[in-house]
N, C-alpha and C. Protein backbone atom coordinates (compact mmCIF):
# COMPACT_ATOMS: atom_id res chain seq x y z
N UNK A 1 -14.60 8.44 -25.38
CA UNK A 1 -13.72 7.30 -25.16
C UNK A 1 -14.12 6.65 -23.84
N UNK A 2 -14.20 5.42 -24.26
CA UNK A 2 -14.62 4.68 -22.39
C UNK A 2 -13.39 4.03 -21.92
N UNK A 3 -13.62 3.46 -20.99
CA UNK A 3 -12.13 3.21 -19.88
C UNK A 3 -11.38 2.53 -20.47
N UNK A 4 -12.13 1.21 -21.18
CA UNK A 4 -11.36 -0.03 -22.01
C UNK A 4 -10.41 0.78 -22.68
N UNK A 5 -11.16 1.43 -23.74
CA UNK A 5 -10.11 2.33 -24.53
C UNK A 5 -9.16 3.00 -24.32
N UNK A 6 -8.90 3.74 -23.04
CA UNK A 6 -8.18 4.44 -22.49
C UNK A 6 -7.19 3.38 -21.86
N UNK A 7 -7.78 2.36 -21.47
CA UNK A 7 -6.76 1.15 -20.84
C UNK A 7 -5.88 1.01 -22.02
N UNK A 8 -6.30 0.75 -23.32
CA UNK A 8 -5.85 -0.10 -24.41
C UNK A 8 -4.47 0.98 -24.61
N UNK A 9 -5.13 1.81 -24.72
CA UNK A 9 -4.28 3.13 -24.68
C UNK A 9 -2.94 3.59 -24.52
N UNK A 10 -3.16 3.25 -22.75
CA UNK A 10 -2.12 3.30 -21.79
C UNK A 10 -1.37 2.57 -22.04
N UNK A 11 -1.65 1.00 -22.36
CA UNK A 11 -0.92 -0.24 -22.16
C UNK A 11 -0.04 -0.20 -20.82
N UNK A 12 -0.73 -0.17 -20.46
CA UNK A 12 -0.24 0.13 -18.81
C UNK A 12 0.87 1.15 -18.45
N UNK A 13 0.99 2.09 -19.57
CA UNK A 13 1.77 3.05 -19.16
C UNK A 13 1.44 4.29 -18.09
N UNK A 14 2.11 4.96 -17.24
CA UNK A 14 1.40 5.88 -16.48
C UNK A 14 0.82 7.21 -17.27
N UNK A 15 0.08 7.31 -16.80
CA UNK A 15 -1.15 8.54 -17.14
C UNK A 15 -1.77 9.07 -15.98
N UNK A 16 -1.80 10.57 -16.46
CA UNK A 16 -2.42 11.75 -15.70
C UNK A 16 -4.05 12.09 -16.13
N UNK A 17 -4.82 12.24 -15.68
CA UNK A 17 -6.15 12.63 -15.92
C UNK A 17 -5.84 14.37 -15.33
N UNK A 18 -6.49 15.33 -16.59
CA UNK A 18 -6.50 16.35 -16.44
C UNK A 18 -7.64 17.43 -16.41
N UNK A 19 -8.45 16.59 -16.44
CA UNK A 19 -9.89 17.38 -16.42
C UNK A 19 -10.72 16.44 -16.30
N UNK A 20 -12.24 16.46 -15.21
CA UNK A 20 -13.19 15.58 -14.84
C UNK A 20 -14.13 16.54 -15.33
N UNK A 21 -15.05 15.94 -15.85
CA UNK A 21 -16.49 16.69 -15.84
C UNK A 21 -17.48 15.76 -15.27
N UNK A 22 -18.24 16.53 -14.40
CA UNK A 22 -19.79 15.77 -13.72
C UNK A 22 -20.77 15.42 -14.82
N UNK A 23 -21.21 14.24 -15.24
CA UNK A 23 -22.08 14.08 -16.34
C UNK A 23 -23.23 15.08 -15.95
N UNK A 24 -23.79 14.55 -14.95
CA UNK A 24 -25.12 15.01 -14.55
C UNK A 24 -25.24 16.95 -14.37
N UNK A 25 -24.27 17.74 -14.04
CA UNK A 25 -24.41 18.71 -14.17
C UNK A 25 -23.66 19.85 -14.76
N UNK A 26 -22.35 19.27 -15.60
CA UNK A 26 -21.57 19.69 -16.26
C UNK A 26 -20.44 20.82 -15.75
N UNK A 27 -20.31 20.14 -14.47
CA UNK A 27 -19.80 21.03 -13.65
C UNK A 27 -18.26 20.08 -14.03
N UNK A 28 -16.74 21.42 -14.22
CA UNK A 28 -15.97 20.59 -14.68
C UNK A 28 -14.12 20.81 -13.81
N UNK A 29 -13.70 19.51 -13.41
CA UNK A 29 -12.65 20.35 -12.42
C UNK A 29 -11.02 20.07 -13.22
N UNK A 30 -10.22 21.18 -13.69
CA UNK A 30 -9.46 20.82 -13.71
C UNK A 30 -7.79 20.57 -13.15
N UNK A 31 -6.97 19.94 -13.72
CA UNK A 31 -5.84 19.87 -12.67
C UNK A 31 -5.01 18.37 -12.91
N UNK A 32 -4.31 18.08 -12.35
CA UNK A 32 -3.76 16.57 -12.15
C UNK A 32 -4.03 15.83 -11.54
N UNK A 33 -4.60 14.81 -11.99
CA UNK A 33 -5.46 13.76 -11.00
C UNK A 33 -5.07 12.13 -11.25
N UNK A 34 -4.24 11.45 -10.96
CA UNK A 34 -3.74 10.23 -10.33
C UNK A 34 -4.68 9.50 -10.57
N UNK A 35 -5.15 8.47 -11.26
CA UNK A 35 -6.42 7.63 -11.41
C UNK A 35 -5.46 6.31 -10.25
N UNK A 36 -6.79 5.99 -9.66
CA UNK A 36 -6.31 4.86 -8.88
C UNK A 36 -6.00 3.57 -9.33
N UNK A 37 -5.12 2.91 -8.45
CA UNK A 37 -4.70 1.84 -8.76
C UNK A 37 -4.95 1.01 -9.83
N UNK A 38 -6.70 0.47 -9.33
CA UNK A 38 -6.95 -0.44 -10.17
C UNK A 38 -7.57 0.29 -11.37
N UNK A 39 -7.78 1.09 -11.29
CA UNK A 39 -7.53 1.80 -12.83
C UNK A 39 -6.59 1.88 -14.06
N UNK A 40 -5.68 1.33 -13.16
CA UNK A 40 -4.31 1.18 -13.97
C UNK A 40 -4.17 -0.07 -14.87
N UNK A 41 -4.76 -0.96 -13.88
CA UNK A 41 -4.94 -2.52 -14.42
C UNK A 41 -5.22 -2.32 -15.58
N UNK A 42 -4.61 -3.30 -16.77
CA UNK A 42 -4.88 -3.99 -17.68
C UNK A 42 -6.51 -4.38 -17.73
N UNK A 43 -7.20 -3.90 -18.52
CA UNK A 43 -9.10 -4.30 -18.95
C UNK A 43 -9.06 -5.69 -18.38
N UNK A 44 -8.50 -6.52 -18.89
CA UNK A 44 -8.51 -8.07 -18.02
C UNK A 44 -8.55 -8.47 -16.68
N UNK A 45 -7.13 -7.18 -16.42
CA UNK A 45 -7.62 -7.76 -14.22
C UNK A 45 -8.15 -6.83 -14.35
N UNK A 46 -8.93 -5.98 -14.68
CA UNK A 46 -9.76 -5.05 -14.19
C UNK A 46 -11.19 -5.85 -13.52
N UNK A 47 -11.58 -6.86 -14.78
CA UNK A 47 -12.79 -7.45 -14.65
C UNK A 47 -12.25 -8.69 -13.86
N UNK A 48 -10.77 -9.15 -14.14
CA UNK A 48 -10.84 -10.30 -13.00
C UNK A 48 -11.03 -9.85 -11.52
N UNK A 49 -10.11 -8.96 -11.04
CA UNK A 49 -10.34 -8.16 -9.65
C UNK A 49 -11.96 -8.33 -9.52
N UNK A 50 -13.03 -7.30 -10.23
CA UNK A 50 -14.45 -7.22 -10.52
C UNK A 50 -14.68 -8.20 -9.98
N UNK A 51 -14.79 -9.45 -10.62
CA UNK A 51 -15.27 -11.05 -10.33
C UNK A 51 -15.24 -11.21 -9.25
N UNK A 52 -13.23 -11.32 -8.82
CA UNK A 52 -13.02 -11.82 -7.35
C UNK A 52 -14.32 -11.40 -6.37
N UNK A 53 -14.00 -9.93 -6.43
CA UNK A 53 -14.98 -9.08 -5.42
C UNK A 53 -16.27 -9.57 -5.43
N UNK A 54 -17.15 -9.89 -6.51
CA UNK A 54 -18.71 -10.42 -6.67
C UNK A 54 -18.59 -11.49 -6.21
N UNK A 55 -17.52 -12.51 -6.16
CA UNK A 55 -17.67 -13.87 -5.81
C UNK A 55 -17.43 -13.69 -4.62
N UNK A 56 -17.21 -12.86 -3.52
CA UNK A 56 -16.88 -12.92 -2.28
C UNK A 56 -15.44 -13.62 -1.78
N UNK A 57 -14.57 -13.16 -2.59
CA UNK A 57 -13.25 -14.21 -2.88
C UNK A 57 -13.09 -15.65 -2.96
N UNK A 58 -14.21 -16.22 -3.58
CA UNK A 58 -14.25 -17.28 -3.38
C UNK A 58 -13.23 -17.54 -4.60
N UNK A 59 -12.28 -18.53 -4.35
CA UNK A 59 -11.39 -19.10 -5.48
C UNK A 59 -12.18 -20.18 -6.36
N UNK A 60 -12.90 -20.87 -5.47
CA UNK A 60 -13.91 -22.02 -6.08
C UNK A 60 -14.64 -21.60 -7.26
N UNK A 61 -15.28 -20.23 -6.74
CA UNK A 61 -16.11 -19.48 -7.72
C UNK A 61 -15.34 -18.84 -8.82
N UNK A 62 -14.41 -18.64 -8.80
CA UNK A 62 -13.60 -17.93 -10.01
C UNK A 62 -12.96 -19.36 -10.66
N UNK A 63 -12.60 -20.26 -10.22
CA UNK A 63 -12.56 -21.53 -11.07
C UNK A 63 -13.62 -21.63 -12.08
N UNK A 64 -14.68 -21.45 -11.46
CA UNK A 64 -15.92 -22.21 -12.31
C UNK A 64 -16.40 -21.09 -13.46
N UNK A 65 -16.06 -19.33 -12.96
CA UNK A 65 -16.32 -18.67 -13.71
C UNK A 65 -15.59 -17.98 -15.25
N UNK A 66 -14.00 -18.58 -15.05
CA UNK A 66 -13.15 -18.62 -15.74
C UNK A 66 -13.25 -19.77 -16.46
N UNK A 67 -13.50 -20.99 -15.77
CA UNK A 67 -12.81 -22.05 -16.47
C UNK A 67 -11.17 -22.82 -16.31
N UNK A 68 -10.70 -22.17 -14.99
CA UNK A 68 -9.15 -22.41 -15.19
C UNK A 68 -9.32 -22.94 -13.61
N UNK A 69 -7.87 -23.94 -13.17
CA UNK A 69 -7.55 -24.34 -12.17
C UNK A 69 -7.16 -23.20 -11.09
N UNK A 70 -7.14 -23.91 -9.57
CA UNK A 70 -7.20 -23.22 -8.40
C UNK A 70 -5.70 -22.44 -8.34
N UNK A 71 -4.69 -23.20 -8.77
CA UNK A 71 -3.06 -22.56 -9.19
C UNK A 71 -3.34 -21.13 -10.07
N UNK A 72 -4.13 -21.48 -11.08
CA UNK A 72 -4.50 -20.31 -12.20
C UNK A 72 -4.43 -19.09 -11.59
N UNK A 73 -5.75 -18.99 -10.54
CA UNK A 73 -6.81 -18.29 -10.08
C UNK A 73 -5.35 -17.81 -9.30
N UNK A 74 -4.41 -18.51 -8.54
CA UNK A 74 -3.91 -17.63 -7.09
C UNK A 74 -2.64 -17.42 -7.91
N UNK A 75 -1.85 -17.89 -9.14
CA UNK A 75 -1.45 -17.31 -10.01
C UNK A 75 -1.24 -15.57 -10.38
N UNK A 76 -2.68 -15.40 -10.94
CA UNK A 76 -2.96 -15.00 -11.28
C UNK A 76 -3.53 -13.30 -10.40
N UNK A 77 -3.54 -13.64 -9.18
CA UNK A 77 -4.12 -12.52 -8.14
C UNK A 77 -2.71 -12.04 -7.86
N UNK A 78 -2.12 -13.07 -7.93
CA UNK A 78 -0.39 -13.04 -6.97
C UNK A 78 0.00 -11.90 -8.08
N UNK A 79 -0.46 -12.07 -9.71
CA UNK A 79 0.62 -11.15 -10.32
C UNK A 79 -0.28 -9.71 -10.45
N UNK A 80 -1.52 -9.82 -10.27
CA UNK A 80 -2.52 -8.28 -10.33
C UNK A 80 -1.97 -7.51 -8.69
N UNK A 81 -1.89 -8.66 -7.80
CA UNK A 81 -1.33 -7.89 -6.20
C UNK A 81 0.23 -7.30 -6.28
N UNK A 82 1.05 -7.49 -7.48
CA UNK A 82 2.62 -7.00 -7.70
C UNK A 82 1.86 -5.55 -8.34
N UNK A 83 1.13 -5.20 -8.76
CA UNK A 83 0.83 -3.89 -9.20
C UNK A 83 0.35 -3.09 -8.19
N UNK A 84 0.16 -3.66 -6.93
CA UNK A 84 -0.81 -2.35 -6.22
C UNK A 84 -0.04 -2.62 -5.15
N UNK A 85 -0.05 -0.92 -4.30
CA UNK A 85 0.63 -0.90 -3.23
C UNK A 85 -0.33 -1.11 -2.40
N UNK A 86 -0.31 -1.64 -1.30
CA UNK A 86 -1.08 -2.12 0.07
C UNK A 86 -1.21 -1.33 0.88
N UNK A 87 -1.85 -0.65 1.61
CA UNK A 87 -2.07 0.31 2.84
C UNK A 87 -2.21 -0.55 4.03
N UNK A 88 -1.68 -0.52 4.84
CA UNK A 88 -1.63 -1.03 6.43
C UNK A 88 -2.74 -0.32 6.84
N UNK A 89 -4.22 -1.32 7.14
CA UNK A 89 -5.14 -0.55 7.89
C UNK A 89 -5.09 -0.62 9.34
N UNK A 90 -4.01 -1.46 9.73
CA UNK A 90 -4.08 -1.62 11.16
C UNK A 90 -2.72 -1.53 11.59
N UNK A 91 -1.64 -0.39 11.28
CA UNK A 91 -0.62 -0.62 11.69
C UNK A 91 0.12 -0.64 13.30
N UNK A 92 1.18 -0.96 13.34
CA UNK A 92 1.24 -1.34 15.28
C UNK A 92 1.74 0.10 15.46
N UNK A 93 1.42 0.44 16.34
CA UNK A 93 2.32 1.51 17.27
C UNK A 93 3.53 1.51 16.99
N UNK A 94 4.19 2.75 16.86
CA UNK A 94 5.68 3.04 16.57
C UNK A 94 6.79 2.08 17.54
N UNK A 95 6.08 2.36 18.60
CA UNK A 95 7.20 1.45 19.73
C UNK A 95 6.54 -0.03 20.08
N UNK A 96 5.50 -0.93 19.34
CA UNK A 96 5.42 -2.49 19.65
C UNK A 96 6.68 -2.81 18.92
N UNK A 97 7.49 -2.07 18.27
CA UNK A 97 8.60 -2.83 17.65
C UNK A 97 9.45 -2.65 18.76
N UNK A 98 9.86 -2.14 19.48
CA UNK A 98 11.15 -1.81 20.30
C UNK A 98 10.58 -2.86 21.56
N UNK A 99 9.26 -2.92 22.30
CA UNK A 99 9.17 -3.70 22.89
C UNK A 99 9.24 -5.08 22.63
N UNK A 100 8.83 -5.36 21.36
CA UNK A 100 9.14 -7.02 20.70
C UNK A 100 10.28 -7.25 21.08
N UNK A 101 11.53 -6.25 20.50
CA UNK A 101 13.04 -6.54 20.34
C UNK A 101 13.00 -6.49 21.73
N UNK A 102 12.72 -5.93 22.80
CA UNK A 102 13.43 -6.11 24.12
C UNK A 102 12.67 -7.26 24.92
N UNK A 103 11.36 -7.74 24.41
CA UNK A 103 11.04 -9.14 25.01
C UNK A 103 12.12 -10.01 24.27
N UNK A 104 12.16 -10.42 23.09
CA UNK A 104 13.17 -11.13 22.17
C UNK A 104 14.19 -11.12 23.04
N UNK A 105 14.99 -10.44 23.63
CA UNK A 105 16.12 -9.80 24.26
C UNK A 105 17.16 -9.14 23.42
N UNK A 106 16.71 -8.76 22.71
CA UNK A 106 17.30 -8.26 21.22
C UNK A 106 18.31 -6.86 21.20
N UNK A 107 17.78 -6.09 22.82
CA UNK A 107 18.25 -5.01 23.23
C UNK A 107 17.91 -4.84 24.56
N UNK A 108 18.66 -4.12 25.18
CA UNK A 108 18.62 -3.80 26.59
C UNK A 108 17.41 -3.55 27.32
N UNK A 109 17.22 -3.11 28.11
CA UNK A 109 15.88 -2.33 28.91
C UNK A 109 16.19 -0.55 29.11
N UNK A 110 17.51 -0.28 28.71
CA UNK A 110 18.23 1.11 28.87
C UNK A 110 17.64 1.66 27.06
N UNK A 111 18.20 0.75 26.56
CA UNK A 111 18.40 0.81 24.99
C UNK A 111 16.85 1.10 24.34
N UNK A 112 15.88 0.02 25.02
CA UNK A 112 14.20 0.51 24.45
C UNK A 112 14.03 1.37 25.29
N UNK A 113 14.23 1.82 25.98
CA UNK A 113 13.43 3.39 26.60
C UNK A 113 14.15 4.63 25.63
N UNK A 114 15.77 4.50 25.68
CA UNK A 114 16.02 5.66 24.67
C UNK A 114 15.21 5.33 23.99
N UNK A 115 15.21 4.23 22.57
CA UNK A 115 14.18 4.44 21.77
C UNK A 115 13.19 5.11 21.68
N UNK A 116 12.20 4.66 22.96
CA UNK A 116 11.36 5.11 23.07
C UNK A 116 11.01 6.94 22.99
N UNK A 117 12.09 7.11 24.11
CA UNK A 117 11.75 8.28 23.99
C UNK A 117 11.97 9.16 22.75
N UNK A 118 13.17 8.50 21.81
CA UNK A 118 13.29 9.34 20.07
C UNK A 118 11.91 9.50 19.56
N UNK A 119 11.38 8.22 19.65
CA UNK A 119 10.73 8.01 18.67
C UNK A 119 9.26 9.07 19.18
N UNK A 120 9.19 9.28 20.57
CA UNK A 120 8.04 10.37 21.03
C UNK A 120 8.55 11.42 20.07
């Protein structure tokens, strides 16, 4: 069975993968294994995602490679990006929030140091 099939399958229902085997040396692991995100996708954004990525996100380029307007295209990412959770690769420090709120004046200068120190 190849992925399409297994997509068709799912119909986007959740699924467990329970055994991998290495083609190349038949070495085989089993257990519960979480297929990622875009694995989950529907065969369609699978290959639209695909595209985006080859085109270098160009929207221009996925116009021309689809055939559909620039609304389509950001449409269309907007509803494949409601399926996947986002990872913060750059998140702020626990306490730039307590200092924001006390530049803001949002809280005391007594009030962000407790903070501060909870949150150590």
């Amino acid at each position: 069975m190849d992925w399409q099939e297994l997509t068709d399958l799912t119909q986007g229902r959740p699924f467990v993968v329970e055994r991998v085997r290495l083609a190349d040396n038949g070495v085989a692991v089993e257990g519960q294994f979480e297929p990622p995100q875009l694995a989950r996708l529907a065969v369609d954004d699978q290959v639209f995602v695909a595209a985006f990525v080859r085109s270098h996100g160009s929207i221009k380029e996925m116009e021309r490679i689809f055939g559909v307007s620039y609304p389509t295209v950001k449409s269309r990412l907007k509803r494949i990006a409601e399926h996947l959770d986002f990872v913060d690769t750059d998140p702020a420090p626990a306490g730039a929030d307590v200092v924001d709120r006390l530049q803001r004046g949002e809280i005391s200068a007594e009030e962000a140091l407790a903070e501060l120190e909870r949150i150590r």
